[in-house]
Protein backbone atom coordinates (compact mmCIF):
# COMPACT_ATOMS: atom_id res chain seq x y z
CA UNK A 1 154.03 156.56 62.50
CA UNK A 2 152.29 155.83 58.85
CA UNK A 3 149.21 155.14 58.68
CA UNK A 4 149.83 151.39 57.59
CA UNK A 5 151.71 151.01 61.28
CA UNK A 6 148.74 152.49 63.05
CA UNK A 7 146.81 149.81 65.24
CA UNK A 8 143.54 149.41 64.09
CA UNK A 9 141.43 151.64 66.16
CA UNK A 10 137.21 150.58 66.51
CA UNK A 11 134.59 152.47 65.61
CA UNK A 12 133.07 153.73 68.66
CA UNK A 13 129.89 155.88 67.61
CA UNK A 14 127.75 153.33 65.98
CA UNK A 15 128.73 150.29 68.43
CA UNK A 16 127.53 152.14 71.09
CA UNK A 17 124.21 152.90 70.05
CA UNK A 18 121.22 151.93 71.90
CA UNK A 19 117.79 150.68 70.78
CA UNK A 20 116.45 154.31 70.19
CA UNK A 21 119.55 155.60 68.25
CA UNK A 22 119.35 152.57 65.99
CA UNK A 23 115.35 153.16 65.42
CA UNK A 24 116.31 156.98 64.18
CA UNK A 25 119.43 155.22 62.62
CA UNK A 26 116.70 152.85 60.72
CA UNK A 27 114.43 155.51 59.74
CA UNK A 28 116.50 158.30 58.14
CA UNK A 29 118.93 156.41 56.47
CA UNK A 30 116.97 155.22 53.85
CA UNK A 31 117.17 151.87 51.59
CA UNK A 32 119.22 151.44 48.52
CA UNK A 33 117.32 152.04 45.15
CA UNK A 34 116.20 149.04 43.21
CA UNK A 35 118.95 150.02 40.35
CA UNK A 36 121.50 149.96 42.42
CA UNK A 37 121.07 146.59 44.35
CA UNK A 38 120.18 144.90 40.93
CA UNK A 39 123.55 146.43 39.57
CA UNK A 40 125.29 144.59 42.88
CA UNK A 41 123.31 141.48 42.38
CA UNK A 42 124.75 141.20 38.87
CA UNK A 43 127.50 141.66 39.61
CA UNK A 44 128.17 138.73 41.58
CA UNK A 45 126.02 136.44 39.39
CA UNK A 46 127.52 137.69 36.13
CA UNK A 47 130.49 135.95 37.05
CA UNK A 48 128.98 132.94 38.46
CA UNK A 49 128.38 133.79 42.32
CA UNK A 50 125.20 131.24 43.39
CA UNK A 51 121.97 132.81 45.65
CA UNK A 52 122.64 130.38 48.32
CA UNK A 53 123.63 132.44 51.02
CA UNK A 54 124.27 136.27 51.91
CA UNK A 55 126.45 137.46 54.77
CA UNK A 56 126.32 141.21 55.29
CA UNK A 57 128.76 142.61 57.42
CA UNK A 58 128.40 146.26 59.80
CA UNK A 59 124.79 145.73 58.71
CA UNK A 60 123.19 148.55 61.10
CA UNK A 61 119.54 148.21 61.71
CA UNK A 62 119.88 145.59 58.47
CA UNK A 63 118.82 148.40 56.11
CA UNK A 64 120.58 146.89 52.92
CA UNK A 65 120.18 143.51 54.36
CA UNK A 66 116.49 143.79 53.92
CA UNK A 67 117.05 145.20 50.17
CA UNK A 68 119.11 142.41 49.28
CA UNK A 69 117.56 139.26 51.62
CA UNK A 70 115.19 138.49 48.80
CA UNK A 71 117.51 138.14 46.21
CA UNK A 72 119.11 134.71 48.42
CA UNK A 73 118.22 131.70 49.71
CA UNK A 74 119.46 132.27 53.38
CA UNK A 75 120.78 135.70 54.66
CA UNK A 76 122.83 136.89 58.19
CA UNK A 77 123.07 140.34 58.88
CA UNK A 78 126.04 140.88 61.56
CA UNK A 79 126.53 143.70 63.18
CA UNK A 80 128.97 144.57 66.53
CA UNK A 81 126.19 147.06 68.13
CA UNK A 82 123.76 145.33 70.25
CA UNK A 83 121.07 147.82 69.78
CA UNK A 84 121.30 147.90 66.17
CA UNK A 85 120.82 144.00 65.92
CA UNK A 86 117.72 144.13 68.39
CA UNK A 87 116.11 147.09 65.79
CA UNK A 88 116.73 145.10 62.68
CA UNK A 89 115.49 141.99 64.35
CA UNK A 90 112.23 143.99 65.18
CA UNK A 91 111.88 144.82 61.10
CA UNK A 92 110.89 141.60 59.66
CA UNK A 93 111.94 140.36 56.13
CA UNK A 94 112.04 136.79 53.72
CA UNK A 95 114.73 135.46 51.85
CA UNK A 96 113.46 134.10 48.02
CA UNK A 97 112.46 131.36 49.97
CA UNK A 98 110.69 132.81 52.77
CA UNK A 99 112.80 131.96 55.41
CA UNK A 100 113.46 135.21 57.80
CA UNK A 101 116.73 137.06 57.89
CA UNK A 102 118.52 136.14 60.72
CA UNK A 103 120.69 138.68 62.84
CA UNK A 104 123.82 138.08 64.50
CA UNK A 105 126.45 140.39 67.43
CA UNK A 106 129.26 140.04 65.61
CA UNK A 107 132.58 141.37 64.12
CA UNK A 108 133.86 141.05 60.41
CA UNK A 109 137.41 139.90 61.70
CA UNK A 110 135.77 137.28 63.35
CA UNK A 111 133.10 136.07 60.59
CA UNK A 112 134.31 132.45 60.68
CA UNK A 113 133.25 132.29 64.31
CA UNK A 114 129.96 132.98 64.43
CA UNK A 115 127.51 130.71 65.02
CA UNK A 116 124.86 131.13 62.78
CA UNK A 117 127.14 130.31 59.81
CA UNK A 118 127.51 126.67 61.48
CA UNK A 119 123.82 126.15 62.04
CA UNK A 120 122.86 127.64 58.32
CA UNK A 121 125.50 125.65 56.67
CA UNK A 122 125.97 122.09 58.78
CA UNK A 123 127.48 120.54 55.92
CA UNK A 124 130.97 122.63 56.19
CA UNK A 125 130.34 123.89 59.57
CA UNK A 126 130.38 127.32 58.63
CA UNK A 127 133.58 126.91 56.02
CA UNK A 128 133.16 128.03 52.09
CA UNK A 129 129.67 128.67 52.35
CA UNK A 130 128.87 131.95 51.86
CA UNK A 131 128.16 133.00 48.12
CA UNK A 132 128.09 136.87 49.16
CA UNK A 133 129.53 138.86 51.53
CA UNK A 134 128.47 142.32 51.76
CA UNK A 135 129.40 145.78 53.64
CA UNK A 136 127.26 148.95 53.26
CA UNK A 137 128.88 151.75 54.26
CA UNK A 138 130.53 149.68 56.88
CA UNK A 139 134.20 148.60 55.42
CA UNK A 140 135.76 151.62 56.37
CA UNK A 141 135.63 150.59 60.04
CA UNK A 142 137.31 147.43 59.30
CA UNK A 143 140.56 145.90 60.03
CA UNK A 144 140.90 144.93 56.71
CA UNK A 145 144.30 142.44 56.90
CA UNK A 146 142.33 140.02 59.14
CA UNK A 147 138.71 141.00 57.20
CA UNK A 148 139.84 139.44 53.85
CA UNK A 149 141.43 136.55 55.56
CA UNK A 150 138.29 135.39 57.53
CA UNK A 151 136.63 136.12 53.66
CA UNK A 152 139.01 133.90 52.29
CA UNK A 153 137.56 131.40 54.88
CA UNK A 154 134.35 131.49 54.02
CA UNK A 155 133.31 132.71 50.94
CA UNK A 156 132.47 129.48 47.97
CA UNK A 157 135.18 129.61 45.58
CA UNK A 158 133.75 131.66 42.57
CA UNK A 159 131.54 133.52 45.68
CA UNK A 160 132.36 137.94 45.82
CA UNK A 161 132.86 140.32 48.68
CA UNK A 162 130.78 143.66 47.83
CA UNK A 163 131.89 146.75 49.91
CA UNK A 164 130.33 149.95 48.79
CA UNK A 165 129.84 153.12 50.09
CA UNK A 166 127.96 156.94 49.84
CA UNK A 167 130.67 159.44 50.45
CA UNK A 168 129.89 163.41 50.83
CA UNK A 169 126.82 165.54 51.07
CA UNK A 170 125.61 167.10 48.01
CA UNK A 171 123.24 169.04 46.29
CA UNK A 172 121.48 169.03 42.35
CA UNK A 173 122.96 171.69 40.31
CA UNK A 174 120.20 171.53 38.01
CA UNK A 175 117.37 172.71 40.26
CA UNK A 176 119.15 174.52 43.51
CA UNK A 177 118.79 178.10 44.12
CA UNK A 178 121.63 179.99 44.05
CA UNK A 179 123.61 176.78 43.38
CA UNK A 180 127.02 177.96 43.65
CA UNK A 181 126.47 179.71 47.11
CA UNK A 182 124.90 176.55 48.61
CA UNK A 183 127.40 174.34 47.48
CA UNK A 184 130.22 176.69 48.97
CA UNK A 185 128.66 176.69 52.44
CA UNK A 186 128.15 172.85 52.45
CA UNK A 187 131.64 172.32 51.11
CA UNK A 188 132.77 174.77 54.68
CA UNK A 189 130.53 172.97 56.72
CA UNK A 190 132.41 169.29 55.73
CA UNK A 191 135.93 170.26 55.63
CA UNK A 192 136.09 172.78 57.96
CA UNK A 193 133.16 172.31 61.04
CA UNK A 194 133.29 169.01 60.68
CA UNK A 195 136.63 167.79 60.00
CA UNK A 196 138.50 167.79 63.48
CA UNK A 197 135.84 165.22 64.36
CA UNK A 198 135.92 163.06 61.20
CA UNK A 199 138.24 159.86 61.76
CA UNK A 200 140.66 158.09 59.30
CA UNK A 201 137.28 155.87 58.25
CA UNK A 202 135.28 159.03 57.68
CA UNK A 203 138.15 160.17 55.36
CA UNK A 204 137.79 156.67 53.35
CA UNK A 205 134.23 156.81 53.27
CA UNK A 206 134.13 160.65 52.13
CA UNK A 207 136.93 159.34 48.88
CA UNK A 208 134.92 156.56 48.07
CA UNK A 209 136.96 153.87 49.35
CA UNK A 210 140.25 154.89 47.37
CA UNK A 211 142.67 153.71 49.78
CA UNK A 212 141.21 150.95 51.40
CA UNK A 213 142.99 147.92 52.01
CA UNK A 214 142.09 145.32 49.41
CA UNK A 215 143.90 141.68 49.61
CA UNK A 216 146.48 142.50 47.81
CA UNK A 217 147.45 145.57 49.78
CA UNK A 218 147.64 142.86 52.92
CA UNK A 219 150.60 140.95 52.09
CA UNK A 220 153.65 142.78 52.33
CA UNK A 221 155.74 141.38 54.24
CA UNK A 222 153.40 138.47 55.22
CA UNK A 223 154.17 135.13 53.79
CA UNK A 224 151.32 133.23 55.20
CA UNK A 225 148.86 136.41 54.62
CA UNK A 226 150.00 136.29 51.05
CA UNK A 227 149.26 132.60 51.11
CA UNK A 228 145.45 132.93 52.06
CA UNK A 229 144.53 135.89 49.96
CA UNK A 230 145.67 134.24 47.10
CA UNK A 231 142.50 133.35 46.63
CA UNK A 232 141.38 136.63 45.49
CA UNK A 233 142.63 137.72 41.92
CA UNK A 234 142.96 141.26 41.48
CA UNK A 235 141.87 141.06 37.33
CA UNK A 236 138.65 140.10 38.49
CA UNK A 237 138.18 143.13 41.07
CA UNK A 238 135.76 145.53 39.59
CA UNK A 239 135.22 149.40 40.80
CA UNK A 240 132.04 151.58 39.62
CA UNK A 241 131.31 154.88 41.02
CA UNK A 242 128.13 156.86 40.65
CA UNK A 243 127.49 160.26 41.00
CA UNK A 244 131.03 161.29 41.49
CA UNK A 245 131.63 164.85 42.90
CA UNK A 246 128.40 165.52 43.11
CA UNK A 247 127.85 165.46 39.63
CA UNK A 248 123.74 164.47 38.29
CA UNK A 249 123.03 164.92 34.52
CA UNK A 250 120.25 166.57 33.63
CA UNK A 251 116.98 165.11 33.74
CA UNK A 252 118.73 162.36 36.09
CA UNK A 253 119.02 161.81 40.00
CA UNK A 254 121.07 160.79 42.37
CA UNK A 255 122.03 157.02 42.73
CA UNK A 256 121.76 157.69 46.58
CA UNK A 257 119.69 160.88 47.54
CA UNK A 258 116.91 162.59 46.57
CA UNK A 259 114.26 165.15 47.21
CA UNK A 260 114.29 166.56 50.90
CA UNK A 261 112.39 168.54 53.08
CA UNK A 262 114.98 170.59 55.33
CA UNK A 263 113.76 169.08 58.49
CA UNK A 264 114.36 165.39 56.98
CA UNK A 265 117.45 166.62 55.75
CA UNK A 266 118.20 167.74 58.79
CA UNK A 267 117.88 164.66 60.57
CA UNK A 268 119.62 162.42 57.62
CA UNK A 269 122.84 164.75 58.21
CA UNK A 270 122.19 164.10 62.10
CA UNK A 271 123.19 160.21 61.68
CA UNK A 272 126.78 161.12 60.40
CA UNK A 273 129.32 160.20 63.20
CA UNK A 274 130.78 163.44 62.90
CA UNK A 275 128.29 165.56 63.34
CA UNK A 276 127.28 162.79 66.96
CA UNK A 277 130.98 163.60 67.87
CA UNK A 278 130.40 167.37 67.70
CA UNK A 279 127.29 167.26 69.72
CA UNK A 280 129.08 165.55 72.17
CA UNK A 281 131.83 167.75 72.41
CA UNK A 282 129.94 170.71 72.85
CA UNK A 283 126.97 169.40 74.69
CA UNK A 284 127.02 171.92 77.46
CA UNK A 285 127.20 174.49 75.39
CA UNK A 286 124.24 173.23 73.72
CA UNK A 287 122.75 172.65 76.94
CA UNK A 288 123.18 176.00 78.44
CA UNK A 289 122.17 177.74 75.04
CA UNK A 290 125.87 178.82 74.23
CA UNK A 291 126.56 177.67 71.17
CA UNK A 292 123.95 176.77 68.13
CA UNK A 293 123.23 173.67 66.93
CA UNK A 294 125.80 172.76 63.87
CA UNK A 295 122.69 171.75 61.58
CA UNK A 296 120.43 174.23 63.00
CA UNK A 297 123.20 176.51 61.96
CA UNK A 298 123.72 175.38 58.33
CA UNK A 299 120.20 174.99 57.55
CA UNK A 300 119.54 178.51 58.72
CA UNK A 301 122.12 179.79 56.02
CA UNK A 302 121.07 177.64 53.06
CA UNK A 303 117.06 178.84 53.87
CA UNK A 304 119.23 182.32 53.91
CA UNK A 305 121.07 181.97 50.74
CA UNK A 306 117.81 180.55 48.97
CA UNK A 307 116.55 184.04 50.10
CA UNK A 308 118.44 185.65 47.76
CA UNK A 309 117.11 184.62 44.65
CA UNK A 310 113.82 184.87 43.60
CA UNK A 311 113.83 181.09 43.12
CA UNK A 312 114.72 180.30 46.19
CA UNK A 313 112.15 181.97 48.24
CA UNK A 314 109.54 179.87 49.84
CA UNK A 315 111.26 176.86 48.75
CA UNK A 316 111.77 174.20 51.86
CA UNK A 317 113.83 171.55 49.78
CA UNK A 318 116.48 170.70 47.68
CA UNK A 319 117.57 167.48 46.03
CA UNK A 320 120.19 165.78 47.77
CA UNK A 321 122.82 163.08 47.38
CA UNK A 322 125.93 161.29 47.98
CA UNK A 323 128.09 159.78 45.76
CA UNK A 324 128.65 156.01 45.53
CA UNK A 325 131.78 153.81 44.69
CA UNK A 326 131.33 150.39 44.48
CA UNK A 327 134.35 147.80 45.48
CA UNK A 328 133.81 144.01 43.44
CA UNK A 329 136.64 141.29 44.94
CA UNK A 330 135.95 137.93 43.32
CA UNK A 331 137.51 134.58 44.88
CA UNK A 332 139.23 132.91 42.38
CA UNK A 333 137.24 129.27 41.46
């Protein structure tokens, strides 16, 4: 069976989070920088998208919601896990005109339906009236078909969908002891540890969203799809990508990263579904002090390696990054 025939399967790690995972969630996965959300902001005004409203989908504890809320008139933040709505709830922020964010239990094949959209936009009862729709490292758990067609629903003609996501874990080659080492064990530690627990949406995520369904990968074979998503024009889709491999010019940083303490680190890396699904599967072990923790484990060998160079010795941090590819689908005027 291809991967097209698949069923959709949901993401089950982040859904299922309670209050306290969320507030750790919240904390160590930090904010977008101010570059990058003005480079997503004009994007969608550059080709005419309005402030009115912002809809961001798989928001988490509404960390990018809260970077981009003030940029908009109005702003939802939907997410399907319970506990991560009641954390972002519980971490206040305006809109441009000071209204709060408002948080929603929702999913993004079912964005038409929610009931905030109704009550924020009376007018059209919750149809065409969203100017953005976002998703932060969130589309990859998607069902995309039915995604773009609740989009076409609601998004304002000339309105965008932004999807955008930080895929791998890397390091600065510029200023990181025994560079080459470090990299090599990091590289192990993501396609080898933590691979058999990395789903098809990890996969997408870790190649920047090349091979995610956009509307014009929906339609085959679907009339009526194909009749929806026509809306969407793929001339005026627009992909950027930042930092790719890895790769930071000298003098520069990452667009999502930077400097580290290994404990922090530690804890960032601790937020990655993979690594949650490896605890779990070896959690007696863990318990009964069989096995060692997979981060303990990796940052014990990096503080190792940096042992081995003069550099390196002493030093408890490194800069750190992802890279970031940016997905722009515009719906036609």
């Amino acid at each position: 069976m291809t991967s097209a025939q698949r069923p959709h399967q949901e993401e089950a790690t982040f859904r299922n989070y309670d209050t306290s995972a969320a507030k750790r969630y919240a904390q160590y996965r930090s904010g977008w920088s101010d570059s990058l959300i003005q480079t997503l902001i004009s994007q969608h005004t550059s080709f005419g998208g309005e402030n009115g409203l912002l809809l961001d989908i798989g928001c988490g504890p509404g960390n990018s919601t809260r970077d981009l809320a003030p940029h908009f008139q109005s702003a939802l933040g939907v997410d399907p896990s319970p506990g991560m709505v009641e954390v972002a709830r519980g971490i206040p922020i305006s809109t441009a005109r000071g209204e709060p964010v408002r948080y929603e239990v929702g999913k993004a094949e079912e964005m038409s339906s929610l009931p905030a959209l109704a009550q924020l936009s009376p007018e059209s009862h919750g149809k065409e009236c969203v100017d953005l729709i976002t998703a932060s490292t969130a589309a990859h758990w998607f069902n995309m078909p039915p995604f773009w067609a609740e989009a076409a629903k609601i998004l304002k003609p000339g309105g965008s969908v932004i999807l955008w996501c930080a895929g791998g874990f890397y390091i600065d080659a510029n200023n990181t002891p025994n560079y080459d080492k470090v990299r090599q064990l990091l590289d192990r530690f993501e396609l080898e540890v933590l691979e058999p627990f990395s789903t098809e949406g990890n996969v997408l995520c870790r190649n920047l969203y090349v091979g995610l369904k956009l509307p014009w990968d929906c339609v085959k074979d679907d009339q009526e799809l194909k009749d929806v998503l026509e809306v969407f024009d793929p001339k005026d889709f627009t992909r950027l990508e930042y930092n790719k491999d890895g790769y930071v010019a000298p003098g520069e940083s990452f667009v999502r990263g930077g400097r580290s303490d290994f404990d922090t680190m530690k804890k960032l890396m601790g937020t990655a579904s993979p690594v949650q699904r490896w605890r779990e599967a070896y959690k007696e072990q863990l318990q009964n002090g069989q096995v060692e923790d997979l981060l303990d484990k990796v940052m014990r060998e990096i503080k190792e390696l940096f042992a081995e160079v003069e550099e390196g010795k002493d030093r408890d941090w490194m800069d750190v990054g992802s890279a970031v590819a940016v997905l722009v689908v515009r719906k036609r005027r």
